[in-house]
N, C-alpha and C. Protein backbone atom coordinates (compact mmCIF):
# COMPACT_ATOMS: atom_id res chain seq x y z
N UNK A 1 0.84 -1.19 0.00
CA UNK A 1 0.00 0.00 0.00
C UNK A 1 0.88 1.25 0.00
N UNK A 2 0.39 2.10 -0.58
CA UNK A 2 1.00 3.85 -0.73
C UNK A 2 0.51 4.31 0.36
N UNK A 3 1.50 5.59 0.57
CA UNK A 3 0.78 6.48 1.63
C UNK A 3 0.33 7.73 0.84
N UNK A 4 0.12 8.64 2.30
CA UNK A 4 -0.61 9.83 1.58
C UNK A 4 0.66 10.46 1.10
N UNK A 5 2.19 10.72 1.75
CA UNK A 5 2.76 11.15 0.95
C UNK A 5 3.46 11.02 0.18
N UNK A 6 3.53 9.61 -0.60
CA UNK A 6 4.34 9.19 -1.78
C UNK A 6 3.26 9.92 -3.03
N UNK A 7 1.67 9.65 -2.71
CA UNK A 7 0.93 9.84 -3.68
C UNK A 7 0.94 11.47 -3.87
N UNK A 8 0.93 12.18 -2.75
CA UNK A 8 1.24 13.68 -2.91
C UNK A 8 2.51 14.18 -3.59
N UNK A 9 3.89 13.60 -3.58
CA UNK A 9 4.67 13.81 -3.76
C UNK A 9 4.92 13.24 -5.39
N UNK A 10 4.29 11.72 -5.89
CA UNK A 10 3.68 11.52 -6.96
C UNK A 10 2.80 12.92 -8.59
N UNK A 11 2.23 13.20 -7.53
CA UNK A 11 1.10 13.69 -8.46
C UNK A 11 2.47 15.08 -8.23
N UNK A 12 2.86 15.82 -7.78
CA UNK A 12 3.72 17.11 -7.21
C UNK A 12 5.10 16.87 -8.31
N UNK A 13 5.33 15.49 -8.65
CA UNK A 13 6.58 15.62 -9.99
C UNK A 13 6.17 15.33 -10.73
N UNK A 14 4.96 14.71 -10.55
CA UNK A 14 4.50 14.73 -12.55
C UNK A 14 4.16 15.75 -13.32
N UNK A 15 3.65 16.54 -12.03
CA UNK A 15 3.30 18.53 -12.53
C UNK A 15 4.39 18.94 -12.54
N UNK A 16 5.49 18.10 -12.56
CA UNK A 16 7.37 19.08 -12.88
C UNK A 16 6.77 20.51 -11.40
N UNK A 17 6.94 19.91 -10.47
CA UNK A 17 6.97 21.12 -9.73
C UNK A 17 7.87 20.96 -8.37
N UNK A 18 8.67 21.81 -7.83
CA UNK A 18 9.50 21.28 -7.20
C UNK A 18 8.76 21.45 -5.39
N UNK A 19 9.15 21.17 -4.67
CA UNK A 19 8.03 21.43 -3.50
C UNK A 19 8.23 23.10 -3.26
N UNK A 20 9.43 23.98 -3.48
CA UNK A 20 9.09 24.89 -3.07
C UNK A 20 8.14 26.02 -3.69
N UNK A 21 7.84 25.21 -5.38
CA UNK A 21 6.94 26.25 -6.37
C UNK A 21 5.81 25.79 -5.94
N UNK A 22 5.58 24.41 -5.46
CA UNK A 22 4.48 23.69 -4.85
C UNK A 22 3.88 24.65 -3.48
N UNK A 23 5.11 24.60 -2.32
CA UNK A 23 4.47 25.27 -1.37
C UNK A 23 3.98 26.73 -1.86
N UNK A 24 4.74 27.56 -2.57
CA UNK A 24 3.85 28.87 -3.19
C UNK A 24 2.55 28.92 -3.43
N UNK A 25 2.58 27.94 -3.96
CA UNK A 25 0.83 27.89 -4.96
C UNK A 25 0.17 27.43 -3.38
N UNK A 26 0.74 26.98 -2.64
CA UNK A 26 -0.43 26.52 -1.67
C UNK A 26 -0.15 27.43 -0.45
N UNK A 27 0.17 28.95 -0.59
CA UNK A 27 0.74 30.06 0.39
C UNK A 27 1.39 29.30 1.72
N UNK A 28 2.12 27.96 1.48
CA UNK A 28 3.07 27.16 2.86
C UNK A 28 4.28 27.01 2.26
N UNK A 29 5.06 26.34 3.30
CA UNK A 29 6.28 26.34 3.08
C UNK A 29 6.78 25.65 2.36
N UNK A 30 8.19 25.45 2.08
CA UNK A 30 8.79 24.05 1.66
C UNK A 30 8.62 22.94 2.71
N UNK A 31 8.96 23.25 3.76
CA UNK A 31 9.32 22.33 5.02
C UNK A 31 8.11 21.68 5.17
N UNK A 32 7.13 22.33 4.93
CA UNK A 32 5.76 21.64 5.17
C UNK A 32 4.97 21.06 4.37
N UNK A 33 5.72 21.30 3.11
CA UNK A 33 5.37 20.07 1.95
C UNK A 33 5.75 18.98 2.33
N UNK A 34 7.50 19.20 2.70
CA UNK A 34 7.79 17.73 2.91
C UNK A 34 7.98 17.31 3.95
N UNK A 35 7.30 17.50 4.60
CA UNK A 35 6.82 17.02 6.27
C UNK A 35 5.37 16.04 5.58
N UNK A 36 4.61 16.87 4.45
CA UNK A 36 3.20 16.19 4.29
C UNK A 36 4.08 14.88 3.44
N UNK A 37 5.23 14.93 2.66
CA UNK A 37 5.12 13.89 1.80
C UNK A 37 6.37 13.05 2.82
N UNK A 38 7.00 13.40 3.73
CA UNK A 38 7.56 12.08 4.85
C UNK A 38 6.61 11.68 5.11
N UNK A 39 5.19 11.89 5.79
CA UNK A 39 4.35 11.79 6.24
C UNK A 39 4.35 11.74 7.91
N UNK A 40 4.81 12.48 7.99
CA UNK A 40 5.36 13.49 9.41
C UNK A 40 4.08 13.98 10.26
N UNK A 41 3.44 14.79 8.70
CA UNK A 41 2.00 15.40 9.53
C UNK A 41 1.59 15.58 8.14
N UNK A 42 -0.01 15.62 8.10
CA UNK A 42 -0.92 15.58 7.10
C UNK A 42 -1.59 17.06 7.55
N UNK A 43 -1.67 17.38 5.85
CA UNK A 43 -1.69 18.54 5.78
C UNK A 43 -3.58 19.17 6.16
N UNK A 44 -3.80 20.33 6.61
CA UNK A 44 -5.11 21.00 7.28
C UNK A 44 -5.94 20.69 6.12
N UNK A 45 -7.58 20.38 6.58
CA UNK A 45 -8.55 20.58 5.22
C UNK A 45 -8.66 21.13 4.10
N UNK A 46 -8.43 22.75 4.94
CA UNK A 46 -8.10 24.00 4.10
C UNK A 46 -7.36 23.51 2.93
N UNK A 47 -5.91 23.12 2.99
CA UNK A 47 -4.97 22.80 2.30
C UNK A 47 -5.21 21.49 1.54
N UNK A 48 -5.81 20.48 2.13
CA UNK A 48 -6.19 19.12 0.73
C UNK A 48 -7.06 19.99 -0.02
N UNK A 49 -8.09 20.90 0.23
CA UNK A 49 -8.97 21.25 -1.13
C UNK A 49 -8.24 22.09 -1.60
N UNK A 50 -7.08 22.97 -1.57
CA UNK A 50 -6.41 23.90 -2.04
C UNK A 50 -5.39 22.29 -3.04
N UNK A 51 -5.06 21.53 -2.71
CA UNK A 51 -4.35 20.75 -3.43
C UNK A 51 -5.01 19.69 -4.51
N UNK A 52 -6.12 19.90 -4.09
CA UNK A 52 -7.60 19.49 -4.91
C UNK A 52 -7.75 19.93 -6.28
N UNK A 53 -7.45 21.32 -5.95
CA UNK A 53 -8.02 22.34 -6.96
C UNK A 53 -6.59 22.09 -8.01
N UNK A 54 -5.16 22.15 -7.17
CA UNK A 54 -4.02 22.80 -8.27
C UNK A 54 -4.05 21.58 -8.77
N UNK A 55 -3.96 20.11 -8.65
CA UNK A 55 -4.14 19.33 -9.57
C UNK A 55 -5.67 18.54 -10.44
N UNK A 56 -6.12 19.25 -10.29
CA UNK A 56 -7.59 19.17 -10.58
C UNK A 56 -8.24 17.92 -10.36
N UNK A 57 -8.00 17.45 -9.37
CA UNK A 57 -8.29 15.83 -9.22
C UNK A 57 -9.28 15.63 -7.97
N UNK A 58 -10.27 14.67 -7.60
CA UNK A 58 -10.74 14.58 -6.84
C UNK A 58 -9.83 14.08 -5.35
N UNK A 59 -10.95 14.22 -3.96
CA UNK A 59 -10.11 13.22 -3.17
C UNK A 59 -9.85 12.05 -3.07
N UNK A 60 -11.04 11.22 -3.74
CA UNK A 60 -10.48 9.29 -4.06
C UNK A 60 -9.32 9.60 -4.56
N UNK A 61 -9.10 10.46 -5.75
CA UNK A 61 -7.87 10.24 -6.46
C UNK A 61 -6.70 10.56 -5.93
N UNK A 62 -7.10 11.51 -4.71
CA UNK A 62 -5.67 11.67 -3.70
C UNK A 62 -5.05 10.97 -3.26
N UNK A 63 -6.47 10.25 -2.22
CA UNK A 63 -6.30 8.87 -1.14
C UNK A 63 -6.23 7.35 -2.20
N UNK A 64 -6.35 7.18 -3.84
CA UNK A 64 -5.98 6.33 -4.30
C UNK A 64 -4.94 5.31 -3.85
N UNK A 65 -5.22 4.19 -2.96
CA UNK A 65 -4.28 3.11 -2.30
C UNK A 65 -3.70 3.52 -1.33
N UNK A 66 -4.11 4.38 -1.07
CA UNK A 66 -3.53 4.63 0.81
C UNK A 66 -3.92 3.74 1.86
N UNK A 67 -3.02 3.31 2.48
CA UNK A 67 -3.30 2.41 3.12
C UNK A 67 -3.65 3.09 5.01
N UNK A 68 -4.81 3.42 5.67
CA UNK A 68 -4.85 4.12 6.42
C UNK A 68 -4.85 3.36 7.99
């Protein structure tokens, strides 16, 4: 099973984006991208629908094989 942040970090290089152009678009940091994709800490509501939107994908397609 995948976690939430291989699949975040997944979908985040296929958009060629590096985490810190990533954290821009989502007004956070670098550090706290990749805190979400160690899976350290999962990122606020606010922020999955803000990550919703920049890859235009639903949340099944977030949580696709996460193993929880």
């Amino acid at each position: 099973m995948k976690t939430f942040g291989e699949n975040l970090k997944n979908l985040r290089t296929a958009s060629k984006l590096s985490q810190k152009e990533f954290a821009e678009k989502l007004n956070t940091t670098q550090q706290r991208v990749s805190e979400w994709e160690c899976n350290k800490i999962e990122p606020s509501l606010y922020n999955i629908i803000k990550i919703l939107k920049i890859f235009d994908i639903t949340f099944e397609e977030l949580i696709d094989g996460v193993d929880f």
